[in-house]
C-alpha atoms as a PDB file:
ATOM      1  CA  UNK A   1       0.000   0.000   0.000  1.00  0.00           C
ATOM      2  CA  UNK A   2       0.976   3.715  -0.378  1.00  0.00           C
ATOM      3  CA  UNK A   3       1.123   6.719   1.245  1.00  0.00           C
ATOM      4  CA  UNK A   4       0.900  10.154   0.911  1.00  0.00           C
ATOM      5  CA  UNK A   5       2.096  13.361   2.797  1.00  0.00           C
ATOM      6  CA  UNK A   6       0.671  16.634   2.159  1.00  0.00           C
ATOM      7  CA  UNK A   7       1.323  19.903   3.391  1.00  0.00           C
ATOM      8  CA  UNK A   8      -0.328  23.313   2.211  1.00  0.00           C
ATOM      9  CA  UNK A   9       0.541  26.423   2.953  1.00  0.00           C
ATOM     10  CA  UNK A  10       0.238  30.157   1.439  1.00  0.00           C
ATOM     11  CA  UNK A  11       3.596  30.675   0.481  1.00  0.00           C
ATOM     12  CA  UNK A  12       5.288  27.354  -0.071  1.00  0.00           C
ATOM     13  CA  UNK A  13       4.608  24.474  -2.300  1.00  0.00           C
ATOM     14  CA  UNK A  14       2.209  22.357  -1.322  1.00  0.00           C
ATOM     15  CA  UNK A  15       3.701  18.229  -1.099  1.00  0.00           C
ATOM     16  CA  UNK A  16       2.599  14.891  -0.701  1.00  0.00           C
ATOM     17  CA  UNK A  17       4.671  12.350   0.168  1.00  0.00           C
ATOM     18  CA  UNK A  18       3.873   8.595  -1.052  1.00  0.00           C
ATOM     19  CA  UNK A  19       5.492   6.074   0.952  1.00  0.00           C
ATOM     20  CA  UNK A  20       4.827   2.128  -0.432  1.00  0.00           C
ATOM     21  CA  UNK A  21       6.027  -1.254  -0.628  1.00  0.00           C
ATOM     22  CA  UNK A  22       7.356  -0.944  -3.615  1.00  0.00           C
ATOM     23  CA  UNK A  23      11.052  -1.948  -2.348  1.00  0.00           C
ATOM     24  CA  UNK A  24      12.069   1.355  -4.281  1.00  0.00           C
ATOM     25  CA  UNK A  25      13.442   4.137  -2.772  1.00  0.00           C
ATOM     26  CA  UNK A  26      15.900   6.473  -4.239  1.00  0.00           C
ATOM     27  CA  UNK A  27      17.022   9.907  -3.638  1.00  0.00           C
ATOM     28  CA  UNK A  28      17.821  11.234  -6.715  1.00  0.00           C
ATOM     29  CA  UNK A  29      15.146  11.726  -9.963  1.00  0.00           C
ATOM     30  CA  UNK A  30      15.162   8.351 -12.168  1.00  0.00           C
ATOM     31  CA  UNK A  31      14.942   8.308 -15.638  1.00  0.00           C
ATOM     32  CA  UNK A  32      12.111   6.162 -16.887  1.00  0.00           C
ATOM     33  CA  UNK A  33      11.025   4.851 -19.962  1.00  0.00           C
ATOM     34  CA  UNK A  34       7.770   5.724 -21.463  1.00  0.00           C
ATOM     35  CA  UNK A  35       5.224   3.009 -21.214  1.00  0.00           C
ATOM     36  CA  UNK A  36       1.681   2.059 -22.187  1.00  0.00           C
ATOM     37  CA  UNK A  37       1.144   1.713 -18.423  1.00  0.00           C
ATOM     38  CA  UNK A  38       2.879   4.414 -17.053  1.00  0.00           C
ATOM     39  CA  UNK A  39       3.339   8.550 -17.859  1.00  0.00           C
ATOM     40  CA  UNK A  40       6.332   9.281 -20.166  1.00  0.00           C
ATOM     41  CA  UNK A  41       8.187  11.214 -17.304  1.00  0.00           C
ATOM     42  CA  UNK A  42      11.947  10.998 -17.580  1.00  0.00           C
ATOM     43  CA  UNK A  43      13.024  12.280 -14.205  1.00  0.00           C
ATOM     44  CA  UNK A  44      10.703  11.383 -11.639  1.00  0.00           C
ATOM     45  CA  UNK A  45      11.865  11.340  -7.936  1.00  0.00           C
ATOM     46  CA  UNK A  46      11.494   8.221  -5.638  1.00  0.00           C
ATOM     47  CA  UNK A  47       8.741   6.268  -8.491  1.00  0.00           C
ATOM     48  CA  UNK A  48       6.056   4.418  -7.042  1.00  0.00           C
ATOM     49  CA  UNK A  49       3.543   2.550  -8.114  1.00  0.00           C
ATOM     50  CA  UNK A  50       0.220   3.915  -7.115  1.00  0.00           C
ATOM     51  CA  UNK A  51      -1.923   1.575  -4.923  1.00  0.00           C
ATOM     52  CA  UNK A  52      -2.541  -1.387  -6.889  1.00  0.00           C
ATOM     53  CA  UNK A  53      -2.419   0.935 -10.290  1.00  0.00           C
ATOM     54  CA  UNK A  54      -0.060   1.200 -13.423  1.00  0.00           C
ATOM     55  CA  UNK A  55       0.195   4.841 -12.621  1.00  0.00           C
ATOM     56  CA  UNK A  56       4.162   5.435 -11.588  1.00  0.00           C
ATOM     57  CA  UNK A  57       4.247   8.623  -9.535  1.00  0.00           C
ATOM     58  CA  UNK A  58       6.936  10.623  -7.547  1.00  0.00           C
ATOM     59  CA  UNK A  59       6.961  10.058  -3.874  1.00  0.00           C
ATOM     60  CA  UNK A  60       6.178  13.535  -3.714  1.00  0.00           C
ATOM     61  CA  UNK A  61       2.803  15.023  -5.120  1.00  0.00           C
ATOM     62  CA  UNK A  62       2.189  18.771  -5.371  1.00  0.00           C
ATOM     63  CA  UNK A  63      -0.989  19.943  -3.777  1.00  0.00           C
ATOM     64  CA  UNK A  64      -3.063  23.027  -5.268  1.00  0.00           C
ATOM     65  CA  UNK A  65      -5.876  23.733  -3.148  1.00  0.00           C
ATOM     66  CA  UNK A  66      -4.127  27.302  -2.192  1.00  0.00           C
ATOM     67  CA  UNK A  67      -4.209  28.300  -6.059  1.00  0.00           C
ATOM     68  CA  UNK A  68      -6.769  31.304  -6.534  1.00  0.00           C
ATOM     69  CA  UNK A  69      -6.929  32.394  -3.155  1.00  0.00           C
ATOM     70  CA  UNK A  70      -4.102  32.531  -1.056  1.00  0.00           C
ATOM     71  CA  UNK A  71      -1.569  31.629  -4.714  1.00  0.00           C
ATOM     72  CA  UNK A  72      -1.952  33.641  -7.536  1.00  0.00           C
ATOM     73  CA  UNK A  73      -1.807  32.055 -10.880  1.00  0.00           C
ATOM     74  CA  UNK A  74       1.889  32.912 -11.624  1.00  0.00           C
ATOM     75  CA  UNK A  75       2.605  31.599  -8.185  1.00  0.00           C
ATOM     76  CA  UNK A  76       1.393  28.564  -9.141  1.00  0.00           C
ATOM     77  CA  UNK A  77       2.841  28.711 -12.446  1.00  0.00           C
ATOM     78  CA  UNK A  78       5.974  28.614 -10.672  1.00  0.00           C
ATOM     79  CA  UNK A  79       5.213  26.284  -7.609  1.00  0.00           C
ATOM     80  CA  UNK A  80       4.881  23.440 -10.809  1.00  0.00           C
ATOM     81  CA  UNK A  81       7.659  24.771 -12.240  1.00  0.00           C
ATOM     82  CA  UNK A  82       9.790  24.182  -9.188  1.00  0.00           C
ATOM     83  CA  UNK A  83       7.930  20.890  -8.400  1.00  0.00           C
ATOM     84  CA  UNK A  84       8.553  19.537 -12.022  1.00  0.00           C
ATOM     85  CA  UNK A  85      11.970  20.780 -11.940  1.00  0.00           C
ATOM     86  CA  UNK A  86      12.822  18.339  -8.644  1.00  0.00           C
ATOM     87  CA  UNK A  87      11.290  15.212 -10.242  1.00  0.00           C
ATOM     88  CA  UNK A  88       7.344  15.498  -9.501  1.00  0.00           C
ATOM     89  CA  UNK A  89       5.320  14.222 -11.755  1.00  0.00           C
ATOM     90  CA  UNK A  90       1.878  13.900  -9.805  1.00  0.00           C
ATOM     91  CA  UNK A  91      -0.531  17.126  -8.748  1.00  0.00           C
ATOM     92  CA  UNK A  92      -3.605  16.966  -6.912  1.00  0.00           C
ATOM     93  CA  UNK A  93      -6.788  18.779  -6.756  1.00  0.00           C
ATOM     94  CA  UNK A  94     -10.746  19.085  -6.747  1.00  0.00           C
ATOM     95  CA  UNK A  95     -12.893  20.622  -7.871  1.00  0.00           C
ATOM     96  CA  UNK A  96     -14.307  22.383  -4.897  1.00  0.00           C
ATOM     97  CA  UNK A  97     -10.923  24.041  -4.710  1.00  0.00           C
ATOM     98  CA  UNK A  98      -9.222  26.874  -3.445  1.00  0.00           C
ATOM     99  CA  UNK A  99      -9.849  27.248  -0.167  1.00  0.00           C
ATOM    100  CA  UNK A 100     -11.290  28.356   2.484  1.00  0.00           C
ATOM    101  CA  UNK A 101     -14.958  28.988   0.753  1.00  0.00           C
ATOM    102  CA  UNK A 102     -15.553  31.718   2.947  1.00  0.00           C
ATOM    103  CA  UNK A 103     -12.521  34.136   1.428  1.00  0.00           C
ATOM    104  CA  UNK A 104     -14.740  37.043  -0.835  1.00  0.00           C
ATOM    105  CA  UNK A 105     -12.924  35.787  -3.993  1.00  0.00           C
ATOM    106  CA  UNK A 106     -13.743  32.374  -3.852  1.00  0.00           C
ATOM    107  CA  UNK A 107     -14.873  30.617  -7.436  1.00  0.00           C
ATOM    108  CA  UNK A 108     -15.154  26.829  -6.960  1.00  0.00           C
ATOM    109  CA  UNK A 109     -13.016  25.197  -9.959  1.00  0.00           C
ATOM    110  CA  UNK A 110     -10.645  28.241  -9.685  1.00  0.00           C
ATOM    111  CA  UNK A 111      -8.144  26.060  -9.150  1.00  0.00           C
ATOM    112  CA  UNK A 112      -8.705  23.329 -11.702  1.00  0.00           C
ATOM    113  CA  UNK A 113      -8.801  26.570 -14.522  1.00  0.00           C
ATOM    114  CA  UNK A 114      -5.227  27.550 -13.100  1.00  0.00           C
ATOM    115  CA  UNK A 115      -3.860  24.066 -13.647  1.00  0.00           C
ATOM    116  CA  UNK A 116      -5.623  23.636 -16.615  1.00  0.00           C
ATOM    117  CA  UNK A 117      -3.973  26.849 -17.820  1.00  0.00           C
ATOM    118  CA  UNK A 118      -0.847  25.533 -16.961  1.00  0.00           C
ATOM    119  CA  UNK A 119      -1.649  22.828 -19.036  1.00  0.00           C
ATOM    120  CA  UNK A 120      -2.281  24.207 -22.344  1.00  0.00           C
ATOM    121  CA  UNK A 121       0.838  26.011 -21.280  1.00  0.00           C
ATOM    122  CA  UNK A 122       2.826  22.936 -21.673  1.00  0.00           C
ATOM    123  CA  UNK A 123       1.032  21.056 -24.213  1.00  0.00           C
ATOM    124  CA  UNK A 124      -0.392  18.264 -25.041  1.00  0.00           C
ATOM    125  CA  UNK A 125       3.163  15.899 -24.781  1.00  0.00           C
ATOM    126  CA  UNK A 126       4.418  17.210 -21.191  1.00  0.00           C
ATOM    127  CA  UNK A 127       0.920  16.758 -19.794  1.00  0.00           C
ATOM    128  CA  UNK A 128       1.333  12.958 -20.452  1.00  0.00           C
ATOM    129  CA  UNK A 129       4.002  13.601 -18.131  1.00  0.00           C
ATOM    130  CA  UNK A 130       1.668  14.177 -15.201  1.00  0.00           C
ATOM    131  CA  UNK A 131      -0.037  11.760 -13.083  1.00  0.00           C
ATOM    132  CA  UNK A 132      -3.502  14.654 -12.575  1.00  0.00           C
ATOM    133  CA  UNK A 133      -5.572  13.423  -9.851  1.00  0.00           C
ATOM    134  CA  UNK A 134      -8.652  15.385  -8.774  1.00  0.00           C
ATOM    135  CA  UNK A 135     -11.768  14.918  -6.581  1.00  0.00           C
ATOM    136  CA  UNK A 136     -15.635  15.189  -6.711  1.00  0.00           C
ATOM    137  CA  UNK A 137     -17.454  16.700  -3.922  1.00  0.00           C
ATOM    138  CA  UNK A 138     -19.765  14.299  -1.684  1.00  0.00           C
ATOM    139  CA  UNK A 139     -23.317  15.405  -0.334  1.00  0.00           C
ATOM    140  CA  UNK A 140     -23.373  19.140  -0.184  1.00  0.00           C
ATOM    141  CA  UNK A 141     -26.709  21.245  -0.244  1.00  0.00           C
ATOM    142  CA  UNK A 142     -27.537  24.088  -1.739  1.00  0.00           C
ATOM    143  CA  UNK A 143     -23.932  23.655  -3.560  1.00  0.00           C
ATOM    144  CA  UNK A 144     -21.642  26.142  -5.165  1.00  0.00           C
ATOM    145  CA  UNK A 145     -19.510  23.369  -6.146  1.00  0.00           C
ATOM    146  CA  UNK A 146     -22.038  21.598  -7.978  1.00  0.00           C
ATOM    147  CA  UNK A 147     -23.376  25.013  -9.220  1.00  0.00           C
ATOM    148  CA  UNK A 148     -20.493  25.680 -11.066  1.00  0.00           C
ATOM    149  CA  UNK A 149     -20.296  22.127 -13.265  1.00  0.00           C
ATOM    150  CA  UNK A 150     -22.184  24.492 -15.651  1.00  0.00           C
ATOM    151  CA  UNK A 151     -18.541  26.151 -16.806  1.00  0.00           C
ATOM    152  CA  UNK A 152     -17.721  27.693 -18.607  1.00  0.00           C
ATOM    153  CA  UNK A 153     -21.285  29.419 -18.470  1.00  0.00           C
ATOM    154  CA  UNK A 154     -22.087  31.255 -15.709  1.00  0.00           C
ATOM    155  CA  UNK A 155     -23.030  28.611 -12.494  1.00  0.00           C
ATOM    156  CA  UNK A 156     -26.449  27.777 -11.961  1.00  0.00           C
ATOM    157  CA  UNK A 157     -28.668  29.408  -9.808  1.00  0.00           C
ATOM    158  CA  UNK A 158     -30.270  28.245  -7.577  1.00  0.00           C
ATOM    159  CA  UNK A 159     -27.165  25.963  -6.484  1.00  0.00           C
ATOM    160  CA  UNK A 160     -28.433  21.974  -6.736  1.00  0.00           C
ATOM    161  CA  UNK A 161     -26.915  19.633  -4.258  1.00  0.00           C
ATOM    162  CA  UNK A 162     -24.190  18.078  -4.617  1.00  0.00           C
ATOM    163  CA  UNK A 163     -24.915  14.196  -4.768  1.00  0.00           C
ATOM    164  CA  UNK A 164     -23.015  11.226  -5.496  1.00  0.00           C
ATOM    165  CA  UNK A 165     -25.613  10.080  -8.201  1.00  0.00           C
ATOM    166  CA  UNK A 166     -24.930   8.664 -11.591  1.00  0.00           C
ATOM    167  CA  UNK A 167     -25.621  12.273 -13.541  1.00  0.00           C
ATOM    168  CA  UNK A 168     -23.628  14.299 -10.880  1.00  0.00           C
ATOM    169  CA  UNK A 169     -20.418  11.788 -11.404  1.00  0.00           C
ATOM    170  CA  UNK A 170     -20.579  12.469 -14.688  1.00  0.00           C
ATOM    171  CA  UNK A 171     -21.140  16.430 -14.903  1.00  0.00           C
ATOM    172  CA  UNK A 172     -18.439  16.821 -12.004  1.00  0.00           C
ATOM    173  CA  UNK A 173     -16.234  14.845 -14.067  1.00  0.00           C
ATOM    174  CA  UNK A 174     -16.876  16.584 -17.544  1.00  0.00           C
ATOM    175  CA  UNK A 175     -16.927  20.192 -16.253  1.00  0.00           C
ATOM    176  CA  UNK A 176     -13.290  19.116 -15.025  1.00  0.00           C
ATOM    177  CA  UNK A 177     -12.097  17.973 -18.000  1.00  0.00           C
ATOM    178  CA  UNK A 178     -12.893  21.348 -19.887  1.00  0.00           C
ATOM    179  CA  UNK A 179     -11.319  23.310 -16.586  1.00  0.00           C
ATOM    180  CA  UNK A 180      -8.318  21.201 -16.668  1.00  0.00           C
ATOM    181  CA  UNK A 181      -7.856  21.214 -20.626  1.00  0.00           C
ATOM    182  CA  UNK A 182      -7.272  17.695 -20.448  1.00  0.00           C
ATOM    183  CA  UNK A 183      -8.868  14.348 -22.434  1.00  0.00           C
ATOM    184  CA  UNK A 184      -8.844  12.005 -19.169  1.00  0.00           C
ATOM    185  CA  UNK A 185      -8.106  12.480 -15.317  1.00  0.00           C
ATOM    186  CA  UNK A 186      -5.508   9.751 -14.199  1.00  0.00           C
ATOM    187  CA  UNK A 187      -7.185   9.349 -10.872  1.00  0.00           C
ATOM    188  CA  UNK A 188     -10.582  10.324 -10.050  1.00  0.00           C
ATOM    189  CA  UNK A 189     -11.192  10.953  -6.246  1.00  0.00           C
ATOM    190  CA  UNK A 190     -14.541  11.204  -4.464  1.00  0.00           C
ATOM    191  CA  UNK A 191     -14.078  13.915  -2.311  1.00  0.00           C
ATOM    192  CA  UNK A 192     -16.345  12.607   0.528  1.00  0.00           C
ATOM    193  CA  UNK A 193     -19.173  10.318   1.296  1.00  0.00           C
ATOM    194  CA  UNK A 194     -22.674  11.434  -0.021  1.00  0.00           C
ATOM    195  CA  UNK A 195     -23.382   9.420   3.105  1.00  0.00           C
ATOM    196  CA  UNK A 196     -22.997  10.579   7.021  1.00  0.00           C
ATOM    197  CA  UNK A 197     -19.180  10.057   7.963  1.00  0.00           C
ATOM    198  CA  UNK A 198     -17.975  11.782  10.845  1.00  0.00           C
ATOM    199  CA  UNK A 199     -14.631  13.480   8.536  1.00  0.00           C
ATOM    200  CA  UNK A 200     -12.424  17.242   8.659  1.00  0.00           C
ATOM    201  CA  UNK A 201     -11.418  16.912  11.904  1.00  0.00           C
ATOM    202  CA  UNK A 202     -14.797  14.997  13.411  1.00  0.00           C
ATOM    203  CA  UNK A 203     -13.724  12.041  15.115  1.00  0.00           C
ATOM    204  CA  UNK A 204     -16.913  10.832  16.513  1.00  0.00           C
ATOM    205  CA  UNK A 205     -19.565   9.031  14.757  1.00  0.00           C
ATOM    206  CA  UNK A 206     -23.628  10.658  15.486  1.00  0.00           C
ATOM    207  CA  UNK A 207     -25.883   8.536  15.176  1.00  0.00           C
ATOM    208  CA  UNK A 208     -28.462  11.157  15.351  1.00  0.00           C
ATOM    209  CA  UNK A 209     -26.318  13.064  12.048  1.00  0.00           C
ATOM    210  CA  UNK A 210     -27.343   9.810   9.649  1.00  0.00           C
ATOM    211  CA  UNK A 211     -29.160  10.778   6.732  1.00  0.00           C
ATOM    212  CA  UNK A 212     -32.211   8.922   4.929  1.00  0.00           C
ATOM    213  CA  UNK A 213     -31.749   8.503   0.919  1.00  0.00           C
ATOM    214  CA  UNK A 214     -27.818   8.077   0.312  1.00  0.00           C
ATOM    215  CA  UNK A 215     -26.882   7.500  -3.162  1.00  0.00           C
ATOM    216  CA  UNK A 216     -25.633   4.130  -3.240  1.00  0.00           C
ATOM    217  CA  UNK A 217     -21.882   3.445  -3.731  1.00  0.00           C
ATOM    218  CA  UNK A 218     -22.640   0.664  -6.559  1.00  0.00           C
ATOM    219  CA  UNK A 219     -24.666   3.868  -8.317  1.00  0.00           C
ATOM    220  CA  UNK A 220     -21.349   6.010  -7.815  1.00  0.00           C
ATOM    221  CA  UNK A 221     -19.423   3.546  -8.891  1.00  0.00           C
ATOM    222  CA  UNK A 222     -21.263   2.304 -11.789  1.00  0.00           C
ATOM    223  CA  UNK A 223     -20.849   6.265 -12.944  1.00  0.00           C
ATOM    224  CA  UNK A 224     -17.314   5.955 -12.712  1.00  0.00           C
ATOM    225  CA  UNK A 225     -17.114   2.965 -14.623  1.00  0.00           C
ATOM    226  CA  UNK A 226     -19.078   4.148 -17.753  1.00  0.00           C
ATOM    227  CA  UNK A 227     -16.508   7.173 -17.914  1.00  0.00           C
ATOM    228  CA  UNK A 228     -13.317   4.985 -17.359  1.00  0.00           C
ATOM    229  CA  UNK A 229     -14.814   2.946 -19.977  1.00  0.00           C
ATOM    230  CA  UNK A 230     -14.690   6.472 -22.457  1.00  0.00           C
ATOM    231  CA  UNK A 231     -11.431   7.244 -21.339  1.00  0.00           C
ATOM    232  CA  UNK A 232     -12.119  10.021 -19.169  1.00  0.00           C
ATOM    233  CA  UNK A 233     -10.931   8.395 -16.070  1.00  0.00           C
ATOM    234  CA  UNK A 234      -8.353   5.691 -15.764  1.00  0.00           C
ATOM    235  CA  UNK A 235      -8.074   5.300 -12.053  1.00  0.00           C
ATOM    236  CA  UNK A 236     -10.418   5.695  -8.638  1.00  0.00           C
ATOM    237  CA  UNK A 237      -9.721   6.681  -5.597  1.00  0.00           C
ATOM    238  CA  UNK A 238     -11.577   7.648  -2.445  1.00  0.00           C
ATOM    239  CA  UNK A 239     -11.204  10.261   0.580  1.00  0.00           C
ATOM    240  CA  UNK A 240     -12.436  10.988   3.842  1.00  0.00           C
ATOM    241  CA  UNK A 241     -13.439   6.840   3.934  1.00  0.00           C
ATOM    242  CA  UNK A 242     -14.051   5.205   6.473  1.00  0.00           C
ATOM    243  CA  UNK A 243     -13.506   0.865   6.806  1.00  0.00           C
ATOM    244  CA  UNK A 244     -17.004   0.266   6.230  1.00  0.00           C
ATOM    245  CA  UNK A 245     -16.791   2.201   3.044  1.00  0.00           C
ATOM    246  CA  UNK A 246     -13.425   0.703   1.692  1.00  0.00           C
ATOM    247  CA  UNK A 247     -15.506  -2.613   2.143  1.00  0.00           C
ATOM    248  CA  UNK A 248     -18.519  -1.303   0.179  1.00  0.00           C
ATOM    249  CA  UNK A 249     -16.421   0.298  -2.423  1.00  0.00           C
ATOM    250  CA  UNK A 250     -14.514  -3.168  -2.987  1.00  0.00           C
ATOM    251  CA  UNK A 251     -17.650  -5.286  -2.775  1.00  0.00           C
ATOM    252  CA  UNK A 252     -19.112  -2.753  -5.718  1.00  0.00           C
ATOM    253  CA  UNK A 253     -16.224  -2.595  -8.315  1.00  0.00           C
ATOM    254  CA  UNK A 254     -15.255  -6.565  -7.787  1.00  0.00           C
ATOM    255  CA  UNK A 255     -19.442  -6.771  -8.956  1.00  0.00           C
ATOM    256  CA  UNK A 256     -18.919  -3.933 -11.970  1.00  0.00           C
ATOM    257  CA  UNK A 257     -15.561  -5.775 -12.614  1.00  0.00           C
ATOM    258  CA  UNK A 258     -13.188  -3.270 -12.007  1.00  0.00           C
ATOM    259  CA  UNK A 259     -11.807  -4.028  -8.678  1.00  0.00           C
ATOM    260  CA  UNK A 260      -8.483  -3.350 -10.473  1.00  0.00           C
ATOM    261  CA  UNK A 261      -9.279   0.414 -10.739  1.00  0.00           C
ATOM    262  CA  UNK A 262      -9.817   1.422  -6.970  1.00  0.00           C
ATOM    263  CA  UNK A 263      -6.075   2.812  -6.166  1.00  0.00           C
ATOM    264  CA  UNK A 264      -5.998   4.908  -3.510  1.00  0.00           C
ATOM    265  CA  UNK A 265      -8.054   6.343  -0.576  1.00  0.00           C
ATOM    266  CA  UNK A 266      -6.950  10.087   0.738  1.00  0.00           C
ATOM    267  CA  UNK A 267      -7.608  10.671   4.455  1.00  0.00           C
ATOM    268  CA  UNK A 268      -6.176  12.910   7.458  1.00  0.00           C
ATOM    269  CA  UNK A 269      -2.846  11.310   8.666  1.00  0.00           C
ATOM    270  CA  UNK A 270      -0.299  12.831  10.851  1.00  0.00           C
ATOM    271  CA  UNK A 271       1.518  12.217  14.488  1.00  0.00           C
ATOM    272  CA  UNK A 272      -1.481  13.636  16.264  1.00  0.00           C
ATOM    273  CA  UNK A 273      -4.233  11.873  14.090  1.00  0.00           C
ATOM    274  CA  UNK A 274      -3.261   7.763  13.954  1.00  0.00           C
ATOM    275  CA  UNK A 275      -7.081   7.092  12.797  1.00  0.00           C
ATOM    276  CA  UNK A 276      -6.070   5.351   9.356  1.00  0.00           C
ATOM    277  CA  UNK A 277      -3.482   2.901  11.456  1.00  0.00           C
ATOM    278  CA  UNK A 278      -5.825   0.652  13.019  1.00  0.00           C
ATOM    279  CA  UNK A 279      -8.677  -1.403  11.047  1.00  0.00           C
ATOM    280  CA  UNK A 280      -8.811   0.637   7.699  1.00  0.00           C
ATOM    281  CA  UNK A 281      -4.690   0.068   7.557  1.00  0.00           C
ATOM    282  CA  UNK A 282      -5.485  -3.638   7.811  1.00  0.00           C
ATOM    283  CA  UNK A 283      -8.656  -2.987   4.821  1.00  0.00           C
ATOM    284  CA  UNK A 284      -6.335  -1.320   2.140  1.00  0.00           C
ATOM    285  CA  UNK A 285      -3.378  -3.352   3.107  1.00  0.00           C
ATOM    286  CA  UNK A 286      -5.204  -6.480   2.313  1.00  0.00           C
ATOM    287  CA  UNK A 287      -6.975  -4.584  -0.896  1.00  0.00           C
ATOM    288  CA  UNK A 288      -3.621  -2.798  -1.850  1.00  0.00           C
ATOM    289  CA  UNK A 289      -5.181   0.300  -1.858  1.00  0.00           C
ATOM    290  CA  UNK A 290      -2.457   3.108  -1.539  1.00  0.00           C
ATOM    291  CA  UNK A 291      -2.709   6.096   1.108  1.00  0.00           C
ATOM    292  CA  UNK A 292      -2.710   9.543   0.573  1.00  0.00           C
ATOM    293  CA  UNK A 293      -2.752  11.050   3.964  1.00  0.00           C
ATOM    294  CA  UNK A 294      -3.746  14.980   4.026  1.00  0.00           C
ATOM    295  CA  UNK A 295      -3.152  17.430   6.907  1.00  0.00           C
ATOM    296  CA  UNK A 296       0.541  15.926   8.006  1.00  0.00           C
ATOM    297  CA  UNK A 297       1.209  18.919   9.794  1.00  0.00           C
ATOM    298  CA  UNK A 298      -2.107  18.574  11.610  1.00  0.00           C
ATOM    299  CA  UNK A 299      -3.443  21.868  10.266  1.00  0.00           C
ATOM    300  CA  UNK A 300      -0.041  23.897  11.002  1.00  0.00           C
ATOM    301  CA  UNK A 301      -0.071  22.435  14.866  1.00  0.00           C
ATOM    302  CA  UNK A 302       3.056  20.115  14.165  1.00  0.00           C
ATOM    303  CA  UNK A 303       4.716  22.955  12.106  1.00  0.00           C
ATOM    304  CA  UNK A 304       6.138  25.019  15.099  1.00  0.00           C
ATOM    305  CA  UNK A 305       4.909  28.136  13.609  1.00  0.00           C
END
């Protein structure tokens, strides 16, 4: 299984760190050959294999949510510069990015356009450099997020909710492509649960906070499916998961045949939040599903500032 450290800040490249079992570790970029089942990096640092994926990513992975709030675009311009430059090849965002939603200039998919217009930047043959990874939002009323899978026309108003149905997964996941200026998104990451998980920073599951009418994961999953099966996605990965829903998520792609396609699950990890290494270790260990953990520095606690 993998791992991942991330760290955001305002002024300083954002990282995650991937730490696996692939007996590969190496401190200097490696040159790579280009591959039907890999990106056609040259100089990526540390490789890894992604969960149980083809994907071969740095061991460090370049977070954006800052971009368009607290990074300009040329800031970011040159945060992937200098990322690139030190042999990362993998960048991840959502599209409910920047953050936080309550700064006055907040757009969600502000940050997908940046990296998107980084991307036509580049062109089309250093993008299939990049490992792209992004996320669709869980449940979410009265949704700005959701709103704005209308781009590039105005969003809609009123907001919908976001939902984890089959026509959400596949607006969320179209409106991306056209921000990102991109033909497919290597891994596809659902944000959160459209059911009740106790996640950012909640610790403690309500039983009173349980919801009726949850889309069901099979129906998300399905979704994803009929896009990987177009091309638009090769690779899934959750966030914000809890054991129960590793389990579910399994049980659903082994039944849509494409247990092979679940790679990764992105959840809080750091010295002062150990959730992940009890039960759900044991759950993606034995499905080789790779971590991504988020919030390292525990929100800035652990960074002595």
């Amino acid at each position: 299984a993998a791992a991942s450290f991330s760290t955001h800040t305002a002024t300083a490249f954002s990282l995650t760190t991937i730490l696996s079992n692939t007996p590969t570790f190496r401190s200097t970029p490696t040159t790579l050959a280009a591959s039907s089942s890999s990106t056609t990096a040259t100089h990526i640092s540390n490789p890894r294999t992604l969960g149980k994926s083809t994907l071969i990513v740095s061991e460090a992975c370049l977070g954006t949510m800052t971009f368009g709030v607290q990074n300009s675009p040329s800031d970011a311009f040159a945060q992937i510069d200098y990322a690139r430059d030190n042999g990362c090849n993998f960048i991840d965002t959502a599209e409910l990015y920047p953050v936080p939603l309550t700064a006055p200039e907040y757009r969600a998919g502000a940050t997908e356009e940046i990296l998107g217009d980084y991307i036509r930047r580049i062109g089309s043959t250093q993008r299939d450099e990049l490992v792209i990874a992004t996320k669709i939002c869980g449940y979410f009323p009265s949704s700005p997020v959701a709103a704005a899978r209308s781009y590039p026309n105005p969003p809609l108003d009123p907001a919908p909710d976001g939902r984890l149905d089959g026509a959400s997964v596949r607006s969320a996941c179209e409106a991306s492509l056209r921000r990102l200026n991109t033909d497919r998104i290597d891994l596809m990451q659902i944000h959160w649960p459209d059911r009740y998980v106790p996640a950012f920073g909640m610790t403690t599951f309500h039983h009173d906070q349980k919801r009726e009418g949850d889309v069901p994961i099979y129906e998300t999953a399905e979704a994803l499916k009929t896009l990987i099966d177009e091309g638009k996605i090769r690779y899934i990965g959750l966030s914000n998961e809890s054991t129960l829903g590793v389990c579910k998520w399994v049980k659903a792609c082994e039944e849509l045949g494409i247990a092979d396609k679940l790679a990764t699950i992105q959840n809080s990890y750091s010295l002062l939040d150990r959730r992940f290494d009890s039960e759900l270790a044991e759950a993606c260990d034995y499905y080789n599903i790779g971590l991504l953990p988020w919030s390292v520095l525990a929100g800035g606690l652990l960074s002595g500032k």
